[in-house]
PDB file of N, CA and C in Angstrom:
ATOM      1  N   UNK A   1     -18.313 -12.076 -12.294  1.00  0.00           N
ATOM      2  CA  UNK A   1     -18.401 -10.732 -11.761  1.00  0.00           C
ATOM      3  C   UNK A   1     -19.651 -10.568 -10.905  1.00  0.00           C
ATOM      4  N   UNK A   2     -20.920 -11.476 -11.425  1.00  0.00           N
ATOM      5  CA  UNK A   2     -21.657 -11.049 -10.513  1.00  0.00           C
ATOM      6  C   UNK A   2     -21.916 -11.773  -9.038  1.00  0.00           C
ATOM      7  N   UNK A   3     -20.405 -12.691  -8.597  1.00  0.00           N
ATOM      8  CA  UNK A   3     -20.404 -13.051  -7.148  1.00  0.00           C
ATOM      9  C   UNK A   3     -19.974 -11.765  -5.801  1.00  0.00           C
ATOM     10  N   UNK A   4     -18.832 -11.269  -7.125  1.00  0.00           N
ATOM     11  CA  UNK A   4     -18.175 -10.004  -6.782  1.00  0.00           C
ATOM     12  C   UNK A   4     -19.335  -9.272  -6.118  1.00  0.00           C
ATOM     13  N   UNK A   5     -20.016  -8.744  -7.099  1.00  0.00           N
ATOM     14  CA  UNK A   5     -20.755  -7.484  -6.411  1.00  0.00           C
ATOM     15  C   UNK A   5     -21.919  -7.850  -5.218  1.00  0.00           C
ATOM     16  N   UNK A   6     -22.685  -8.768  -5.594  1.00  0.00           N
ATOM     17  CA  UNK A   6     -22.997  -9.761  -4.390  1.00  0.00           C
ATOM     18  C   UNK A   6     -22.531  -9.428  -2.918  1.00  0.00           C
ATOM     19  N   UNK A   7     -21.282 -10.115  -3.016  1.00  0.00           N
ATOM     20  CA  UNK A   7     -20.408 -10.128  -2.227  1.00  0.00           C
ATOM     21  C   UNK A   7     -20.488  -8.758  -1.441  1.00  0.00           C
ATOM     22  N   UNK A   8     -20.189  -8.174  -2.223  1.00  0.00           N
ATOM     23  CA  UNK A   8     -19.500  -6.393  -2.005  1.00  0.00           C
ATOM     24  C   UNK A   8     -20.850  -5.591  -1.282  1.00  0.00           C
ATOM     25  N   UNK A   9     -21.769  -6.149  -1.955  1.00  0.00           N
ATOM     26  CA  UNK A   9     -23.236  -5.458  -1.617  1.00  0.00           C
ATOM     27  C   UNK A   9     -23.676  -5.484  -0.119  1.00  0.00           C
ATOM     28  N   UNK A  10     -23.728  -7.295  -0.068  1.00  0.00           N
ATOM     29  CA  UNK A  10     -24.002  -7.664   1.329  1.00  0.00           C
ATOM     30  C   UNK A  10     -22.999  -7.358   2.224  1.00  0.00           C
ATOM     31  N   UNK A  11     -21.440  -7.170   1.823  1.00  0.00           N
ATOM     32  CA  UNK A  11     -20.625  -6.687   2.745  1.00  0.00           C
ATOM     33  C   UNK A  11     -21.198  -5.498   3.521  1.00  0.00           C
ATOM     34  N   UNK A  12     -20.942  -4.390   1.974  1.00  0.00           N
ATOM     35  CA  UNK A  12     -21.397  -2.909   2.472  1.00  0.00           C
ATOM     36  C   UNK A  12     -22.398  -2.851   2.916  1.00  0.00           C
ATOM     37  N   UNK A  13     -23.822  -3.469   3.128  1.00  0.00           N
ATOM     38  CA  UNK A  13     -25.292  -3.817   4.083  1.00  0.00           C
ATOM     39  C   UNK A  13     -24.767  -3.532   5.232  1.00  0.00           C
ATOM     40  N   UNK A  14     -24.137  -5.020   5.304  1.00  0.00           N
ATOM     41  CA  UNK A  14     -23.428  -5.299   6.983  1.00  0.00           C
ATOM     42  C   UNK A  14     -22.718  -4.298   7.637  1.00  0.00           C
ATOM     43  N   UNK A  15     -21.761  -3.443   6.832  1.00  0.00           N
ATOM     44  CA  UNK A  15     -20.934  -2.331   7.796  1.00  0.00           C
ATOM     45  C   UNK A  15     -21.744  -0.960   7.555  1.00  0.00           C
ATOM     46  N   UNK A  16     -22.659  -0.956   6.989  1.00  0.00           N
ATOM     47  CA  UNK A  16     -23.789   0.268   7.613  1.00  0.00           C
ATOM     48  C   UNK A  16     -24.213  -0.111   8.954  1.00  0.00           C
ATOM     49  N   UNK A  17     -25.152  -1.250   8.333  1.00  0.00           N
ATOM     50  CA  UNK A  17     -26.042  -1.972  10.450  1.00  0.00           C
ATOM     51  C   UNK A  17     -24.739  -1.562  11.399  1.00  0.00           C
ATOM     52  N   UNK A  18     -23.806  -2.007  11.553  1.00  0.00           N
ATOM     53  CA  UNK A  18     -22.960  -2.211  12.544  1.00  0.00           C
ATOM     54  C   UNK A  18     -22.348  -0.356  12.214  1.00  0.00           C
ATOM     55  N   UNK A  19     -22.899   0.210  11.467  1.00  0.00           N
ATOM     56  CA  UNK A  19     -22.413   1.633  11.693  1.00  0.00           C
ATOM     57  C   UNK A  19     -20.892   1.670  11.381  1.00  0.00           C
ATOM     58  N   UNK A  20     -20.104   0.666  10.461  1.00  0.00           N
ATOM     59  CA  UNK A  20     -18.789   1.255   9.896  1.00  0.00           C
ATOM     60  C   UNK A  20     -18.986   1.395   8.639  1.00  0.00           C
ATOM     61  N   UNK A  21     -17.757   2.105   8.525  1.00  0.00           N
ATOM     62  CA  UNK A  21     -17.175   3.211   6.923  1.00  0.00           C
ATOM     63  C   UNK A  21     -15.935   1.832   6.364  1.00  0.00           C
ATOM     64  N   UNK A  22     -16.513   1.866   5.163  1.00  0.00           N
ATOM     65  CA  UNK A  22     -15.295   1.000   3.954  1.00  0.00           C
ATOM     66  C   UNK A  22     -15.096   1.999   3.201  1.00  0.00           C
ATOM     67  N   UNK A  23     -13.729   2.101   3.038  1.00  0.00           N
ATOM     68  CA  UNK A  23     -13.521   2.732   2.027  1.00  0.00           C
ATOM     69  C   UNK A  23     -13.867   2.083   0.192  1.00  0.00           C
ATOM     70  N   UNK A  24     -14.298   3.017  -0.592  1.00  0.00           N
ATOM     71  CA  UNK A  24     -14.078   2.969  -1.968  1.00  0.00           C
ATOM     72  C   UNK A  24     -12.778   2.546  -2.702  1.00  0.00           C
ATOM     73  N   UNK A  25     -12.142   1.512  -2.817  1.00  0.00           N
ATOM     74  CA  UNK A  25     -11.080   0.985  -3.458  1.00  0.00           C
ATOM     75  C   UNK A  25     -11.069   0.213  -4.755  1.00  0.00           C
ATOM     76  N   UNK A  26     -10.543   1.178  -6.009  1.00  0.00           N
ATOM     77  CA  UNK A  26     -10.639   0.083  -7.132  1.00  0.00           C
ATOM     78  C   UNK A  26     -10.163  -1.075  -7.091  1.00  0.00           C
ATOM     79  N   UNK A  27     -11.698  -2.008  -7.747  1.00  0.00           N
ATOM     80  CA  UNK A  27     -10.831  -3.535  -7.726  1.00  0.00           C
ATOM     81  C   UNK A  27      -9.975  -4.382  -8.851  1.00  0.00           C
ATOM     82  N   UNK A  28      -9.399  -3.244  -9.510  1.00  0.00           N
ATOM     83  CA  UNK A  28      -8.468  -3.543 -10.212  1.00  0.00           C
ATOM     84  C   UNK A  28      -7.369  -3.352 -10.271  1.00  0.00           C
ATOM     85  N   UNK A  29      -7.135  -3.430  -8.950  1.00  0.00           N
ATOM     86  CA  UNK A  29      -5.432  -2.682  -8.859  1.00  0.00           C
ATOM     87  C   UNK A  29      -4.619  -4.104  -9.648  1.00  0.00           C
ATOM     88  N   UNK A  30      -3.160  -3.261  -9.737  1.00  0.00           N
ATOM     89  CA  UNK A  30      -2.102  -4.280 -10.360  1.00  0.00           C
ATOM     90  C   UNK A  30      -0.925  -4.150  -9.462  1.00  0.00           C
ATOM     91  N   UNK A  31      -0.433  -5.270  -8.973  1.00  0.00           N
ATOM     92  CA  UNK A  31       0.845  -5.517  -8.085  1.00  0.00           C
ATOM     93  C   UNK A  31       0.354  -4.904  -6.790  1.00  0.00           C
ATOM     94  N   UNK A  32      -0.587  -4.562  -5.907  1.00  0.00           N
ATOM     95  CA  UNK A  32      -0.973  -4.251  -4.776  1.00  0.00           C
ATOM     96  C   UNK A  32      -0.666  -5.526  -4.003  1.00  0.00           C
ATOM     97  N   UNK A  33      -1.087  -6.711  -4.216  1.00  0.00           N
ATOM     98  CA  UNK A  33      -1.279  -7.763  -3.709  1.00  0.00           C
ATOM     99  C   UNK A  33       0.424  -8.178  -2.596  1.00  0.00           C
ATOM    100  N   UNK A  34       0.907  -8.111  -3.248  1.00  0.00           N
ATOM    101  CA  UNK A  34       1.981  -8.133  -2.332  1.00  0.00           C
ATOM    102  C   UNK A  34       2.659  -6.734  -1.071  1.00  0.00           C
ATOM    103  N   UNK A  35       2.376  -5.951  -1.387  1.00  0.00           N
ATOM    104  CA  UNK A  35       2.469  -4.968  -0.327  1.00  0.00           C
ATOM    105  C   UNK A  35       1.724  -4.998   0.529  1.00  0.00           C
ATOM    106  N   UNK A  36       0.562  -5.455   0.074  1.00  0.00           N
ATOM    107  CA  UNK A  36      -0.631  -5.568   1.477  1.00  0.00           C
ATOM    108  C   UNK A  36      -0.324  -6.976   2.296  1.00  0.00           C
ATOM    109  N   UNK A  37       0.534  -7.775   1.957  1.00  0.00           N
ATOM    110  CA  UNK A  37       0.817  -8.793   2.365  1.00  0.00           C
ATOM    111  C   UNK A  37       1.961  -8.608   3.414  1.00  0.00           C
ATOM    112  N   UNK A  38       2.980  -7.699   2.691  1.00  0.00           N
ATOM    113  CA  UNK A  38       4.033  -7.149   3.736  1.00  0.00           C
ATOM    114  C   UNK A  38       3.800  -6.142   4.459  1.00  0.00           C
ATOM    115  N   UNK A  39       2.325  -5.141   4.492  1.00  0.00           N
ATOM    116  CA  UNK A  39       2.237  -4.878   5.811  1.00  0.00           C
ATOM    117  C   UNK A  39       1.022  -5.584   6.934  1.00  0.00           C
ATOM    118  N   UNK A  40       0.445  -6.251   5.839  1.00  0.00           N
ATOM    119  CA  UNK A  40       0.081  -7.219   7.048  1.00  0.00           C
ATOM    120  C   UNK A  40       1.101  -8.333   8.114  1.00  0.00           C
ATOM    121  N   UNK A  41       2.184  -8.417   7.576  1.00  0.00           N
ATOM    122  CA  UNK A  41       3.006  -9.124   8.440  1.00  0.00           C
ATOM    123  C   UNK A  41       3.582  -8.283   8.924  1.00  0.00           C
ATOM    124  N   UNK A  42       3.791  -7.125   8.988  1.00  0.00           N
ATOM    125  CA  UNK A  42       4.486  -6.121   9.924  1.00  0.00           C
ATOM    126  C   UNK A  42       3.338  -5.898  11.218  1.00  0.00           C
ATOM    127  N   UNK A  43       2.239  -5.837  10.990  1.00  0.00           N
ATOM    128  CA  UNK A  43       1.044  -5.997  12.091  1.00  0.00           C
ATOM    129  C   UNK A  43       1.182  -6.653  13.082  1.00  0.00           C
ATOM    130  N   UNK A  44       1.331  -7.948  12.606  1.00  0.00           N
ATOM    131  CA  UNK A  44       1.482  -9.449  13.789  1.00  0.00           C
ATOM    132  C   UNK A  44       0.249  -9.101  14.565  1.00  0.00           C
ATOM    133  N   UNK A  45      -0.955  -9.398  13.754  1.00  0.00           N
ATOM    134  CA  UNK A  45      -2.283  -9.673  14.517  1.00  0.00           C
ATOM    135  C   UNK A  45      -2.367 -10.776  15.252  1.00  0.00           C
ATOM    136  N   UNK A  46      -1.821 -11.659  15.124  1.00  0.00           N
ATOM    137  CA  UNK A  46      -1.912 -12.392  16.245  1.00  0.00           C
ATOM    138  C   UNK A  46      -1.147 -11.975  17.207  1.00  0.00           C
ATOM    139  N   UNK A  47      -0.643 -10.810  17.555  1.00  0.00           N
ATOM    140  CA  UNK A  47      -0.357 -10.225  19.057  1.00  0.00           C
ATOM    141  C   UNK A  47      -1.048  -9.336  19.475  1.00  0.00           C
ATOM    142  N   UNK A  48      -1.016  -8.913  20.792  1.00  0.00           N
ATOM    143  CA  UNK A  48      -2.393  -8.239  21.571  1.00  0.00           C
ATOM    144  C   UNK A  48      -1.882  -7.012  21.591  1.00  0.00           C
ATOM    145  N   UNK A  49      -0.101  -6.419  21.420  1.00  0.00           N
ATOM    146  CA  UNK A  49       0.445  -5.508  21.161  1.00  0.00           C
ATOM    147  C   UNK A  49      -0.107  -4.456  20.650  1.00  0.00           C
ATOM    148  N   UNK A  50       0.391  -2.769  20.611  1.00  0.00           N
ATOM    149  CA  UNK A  50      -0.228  -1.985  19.740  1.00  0.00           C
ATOM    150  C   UNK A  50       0.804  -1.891  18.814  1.00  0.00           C
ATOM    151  N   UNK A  51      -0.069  -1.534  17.617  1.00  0.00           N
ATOM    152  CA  UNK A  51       0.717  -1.616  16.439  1.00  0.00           C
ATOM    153  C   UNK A  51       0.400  -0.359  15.846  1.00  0.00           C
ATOM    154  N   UNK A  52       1.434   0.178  15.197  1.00  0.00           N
ATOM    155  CA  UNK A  52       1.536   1.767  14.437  1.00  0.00           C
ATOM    156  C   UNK A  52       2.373   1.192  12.994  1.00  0.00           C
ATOM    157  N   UNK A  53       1.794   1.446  12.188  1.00  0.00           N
ATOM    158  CA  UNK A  53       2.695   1.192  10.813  1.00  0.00           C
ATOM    159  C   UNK A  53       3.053   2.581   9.955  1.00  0.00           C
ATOM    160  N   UNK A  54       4.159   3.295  10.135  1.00  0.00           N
ATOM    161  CA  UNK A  54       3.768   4.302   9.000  1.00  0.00           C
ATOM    162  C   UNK A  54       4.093   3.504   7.163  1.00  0.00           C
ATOM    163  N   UNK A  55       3.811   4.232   6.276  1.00  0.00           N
ATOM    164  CA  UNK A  55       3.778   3.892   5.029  1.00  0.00           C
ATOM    165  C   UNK A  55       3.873   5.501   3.985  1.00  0.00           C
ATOM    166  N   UNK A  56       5.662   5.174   3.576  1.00  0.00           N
ATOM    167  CA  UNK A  56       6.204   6.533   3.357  1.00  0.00           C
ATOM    168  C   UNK A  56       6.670   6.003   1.572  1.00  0.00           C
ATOM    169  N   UNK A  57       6.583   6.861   1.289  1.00  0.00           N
ATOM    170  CA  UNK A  57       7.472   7.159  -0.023  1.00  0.00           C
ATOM    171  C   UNK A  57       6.839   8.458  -1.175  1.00  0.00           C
ATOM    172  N   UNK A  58       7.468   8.235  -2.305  1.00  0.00           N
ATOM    173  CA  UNK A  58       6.931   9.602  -2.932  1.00  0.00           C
ATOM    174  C   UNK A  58       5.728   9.506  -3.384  1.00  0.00           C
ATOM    175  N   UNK A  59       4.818  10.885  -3.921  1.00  0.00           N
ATOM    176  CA  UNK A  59       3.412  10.565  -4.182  1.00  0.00           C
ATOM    177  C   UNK A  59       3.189  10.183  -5.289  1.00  0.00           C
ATOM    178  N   UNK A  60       1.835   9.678  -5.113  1.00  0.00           N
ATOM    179  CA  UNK A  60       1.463   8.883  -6.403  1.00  0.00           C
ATOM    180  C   UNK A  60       1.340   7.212  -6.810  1.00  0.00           C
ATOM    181  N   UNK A  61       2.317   6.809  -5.434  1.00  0.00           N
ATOM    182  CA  UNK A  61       2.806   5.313  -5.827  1.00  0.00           C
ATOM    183  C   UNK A  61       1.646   4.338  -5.384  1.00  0.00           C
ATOM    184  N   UNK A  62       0.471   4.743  -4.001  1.00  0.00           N
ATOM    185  CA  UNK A  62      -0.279   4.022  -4.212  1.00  0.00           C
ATOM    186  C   UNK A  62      -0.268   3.601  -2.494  1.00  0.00           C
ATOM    187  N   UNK A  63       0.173   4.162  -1.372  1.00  0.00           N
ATOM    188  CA  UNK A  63       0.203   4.254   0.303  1.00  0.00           C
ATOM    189  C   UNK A  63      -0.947   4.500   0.534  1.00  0.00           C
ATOM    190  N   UNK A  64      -1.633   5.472   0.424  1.00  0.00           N
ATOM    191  CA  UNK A  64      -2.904   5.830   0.813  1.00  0.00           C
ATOM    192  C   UNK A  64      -3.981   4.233   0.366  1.00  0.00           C
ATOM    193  N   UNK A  65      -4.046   3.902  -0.724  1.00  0.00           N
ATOM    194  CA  UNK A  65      -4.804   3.162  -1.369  1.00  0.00           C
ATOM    195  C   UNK A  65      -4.332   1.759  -0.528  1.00  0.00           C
ATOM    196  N   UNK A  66      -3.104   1.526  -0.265  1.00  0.00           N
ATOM    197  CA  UNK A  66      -2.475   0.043   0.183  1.00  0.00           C
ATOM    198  C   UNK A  66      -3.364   0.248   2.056  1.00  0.00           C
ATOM    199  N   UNK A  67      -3.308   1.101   2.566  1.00  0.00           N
ATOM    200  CA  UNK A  67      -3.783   1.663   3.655  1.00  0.00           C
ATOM    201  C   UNK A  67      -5.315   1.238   3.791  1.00  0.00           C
ATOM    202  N   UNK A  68      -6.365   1.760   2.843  1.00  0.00           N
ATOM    203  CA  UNK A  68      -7.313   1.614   2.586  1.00  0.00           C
ATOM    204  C   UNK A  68      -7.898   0.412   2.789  1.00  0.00           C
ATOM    205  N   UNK A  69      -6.851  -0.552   1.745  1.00  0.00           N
ATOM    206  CA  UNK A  69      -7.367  -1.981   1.664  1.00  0.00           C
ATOM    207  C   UNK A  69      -7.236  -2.695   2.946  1.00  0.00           C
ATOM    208  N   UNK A  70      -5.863  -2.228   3.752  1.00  0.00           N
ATOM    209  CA  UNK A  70      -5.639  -3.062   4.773  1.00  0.00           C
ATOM    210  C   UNK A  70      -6.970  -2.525   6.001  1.00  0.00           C
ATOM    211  N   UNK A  71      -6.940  -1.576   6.043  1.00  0.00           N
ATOM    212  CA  UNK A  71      -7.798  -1.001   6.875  1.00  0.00           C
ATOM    213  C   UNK A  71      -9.346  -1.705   6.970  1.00  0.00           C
ATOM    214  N   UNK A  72      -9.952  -1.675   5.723  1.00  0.00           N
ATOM    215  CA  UNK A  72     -10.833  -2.734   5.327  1.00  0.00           C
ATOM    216  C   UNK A  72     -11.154  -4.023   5.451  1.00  0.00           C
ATOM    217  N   UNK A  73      -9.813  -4.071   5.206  1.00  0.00           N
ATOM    218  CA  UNK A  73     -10.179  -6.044   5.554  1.00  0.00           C
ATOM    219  C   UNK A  73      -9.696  -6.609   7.008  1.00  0.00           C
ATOM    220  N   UNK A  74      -9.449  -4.960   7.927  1.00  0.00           N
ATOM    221  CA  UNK A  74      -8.761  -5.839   9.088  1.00  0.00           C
ATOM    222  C   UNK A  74     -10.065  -4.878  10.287  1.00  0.00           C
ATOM    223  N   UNK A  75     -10.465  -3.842   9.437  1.00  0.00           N
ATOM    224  CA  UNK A  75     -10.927  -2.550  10.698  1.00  0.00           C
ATOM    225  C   UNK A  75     -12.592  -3.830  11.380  1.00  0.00           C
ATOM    226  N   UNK A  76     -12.927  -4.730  10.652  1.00  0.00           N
ATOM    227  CA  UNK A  76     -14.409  -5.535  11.305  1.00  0.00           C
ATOM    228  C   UNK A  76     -13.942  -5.885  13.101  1.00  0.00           C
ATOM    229  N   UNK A  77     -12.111  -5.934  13.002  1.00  0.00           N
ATOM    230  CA  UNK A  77     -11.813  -6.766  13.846  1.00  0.00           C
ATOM    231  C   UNK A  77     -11.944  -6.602  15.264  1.00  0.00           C
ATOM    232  N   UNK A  78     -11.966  -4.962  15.572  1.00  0.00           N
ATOM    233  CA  UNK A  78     -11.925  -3.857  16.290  1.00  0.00           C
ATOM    234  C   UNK A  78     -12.921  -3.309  16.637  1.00  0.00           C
ATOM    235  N   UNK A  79     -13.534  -3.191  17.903  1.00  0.00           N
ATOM    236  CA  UNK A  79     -14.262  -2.267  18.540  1.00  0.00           C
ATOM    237  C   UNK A  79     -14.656  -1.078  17.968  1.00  0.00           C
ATOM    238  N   UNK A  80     -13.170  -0.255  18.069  1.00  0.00           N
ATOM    239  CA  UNK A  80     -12.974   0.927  17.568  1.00  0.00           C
ATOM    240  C   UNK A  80     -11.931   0.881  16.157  1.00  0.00           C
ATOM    241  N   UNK A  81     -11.950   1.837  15.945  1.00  0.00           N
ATOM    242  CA  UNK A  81     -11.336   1.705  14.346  1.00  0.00           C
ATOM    243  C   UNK A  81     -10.955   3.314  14.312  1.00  0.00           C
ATOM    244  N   UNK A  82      -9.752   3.363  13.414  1.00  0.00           N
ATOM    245  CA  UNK A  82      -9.897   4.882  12.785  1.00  0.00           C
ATOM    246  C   UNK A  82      -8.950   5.070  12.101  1.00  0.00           C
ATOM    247  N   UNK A  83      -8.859   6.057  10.686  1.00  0.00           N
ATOM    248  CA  UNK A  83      -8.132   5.865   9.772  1.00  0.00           C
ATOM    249  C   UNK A  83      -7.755   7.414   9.518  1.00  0.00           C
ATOM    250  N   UNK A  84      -6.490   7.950   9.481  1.00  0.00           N
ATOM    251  CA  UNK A  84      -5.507   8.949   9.524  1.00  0.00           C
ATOM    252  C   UNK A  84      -4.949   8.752   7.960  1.00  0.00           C
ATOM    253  N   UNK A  85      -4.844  10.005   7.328  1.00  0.00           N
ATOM    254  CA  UNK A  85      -4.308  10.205   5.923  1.00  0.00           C
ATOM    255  C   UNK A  85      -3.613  11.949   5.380  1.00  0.00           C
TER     256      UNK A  85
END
């Protein structure tokens, strides 16, 4: 655990300097791992395309949060960035 926070620390350092926002995401989710996988392949970052993903269903199930993560681990990639909820 304590590579984790390490990790997490010097991350969050780095996206202050460079002036971006991470979101707060528990790191204990359960079964996330695969949804973030299927909308990362709906992305197709390796195309120069624009990409719009919506992410619908009833509340509670966990869109906002799947959003979050992807947003996070993809928003360094981008100039600009911005996150709608």
């Amino acid at each position: 655990m304590y590579e984790f926070d390490h990790i997490k620390r010097m991350t969050n350092s780095i996206f202050r300097q460079l002036n971006c926002e991470r979101f707060e995401v528990d790191g204990n989710l359960v079964g996330i791992d695969s949804r973030i996988k299927e909308v990362n392949l709906l992305l197709h970052m390796e195309s120069n395309d624009v990409r719009i993903v919506g992410i619908y269903g009833i509340g509670e199930i966990g869109k906002t949060t799947i959003a979050k993560v992807i947003y996070n681990e993809l928003s360094w990639e981008f100039e600009y960035m911005s996150f709608a909820s």
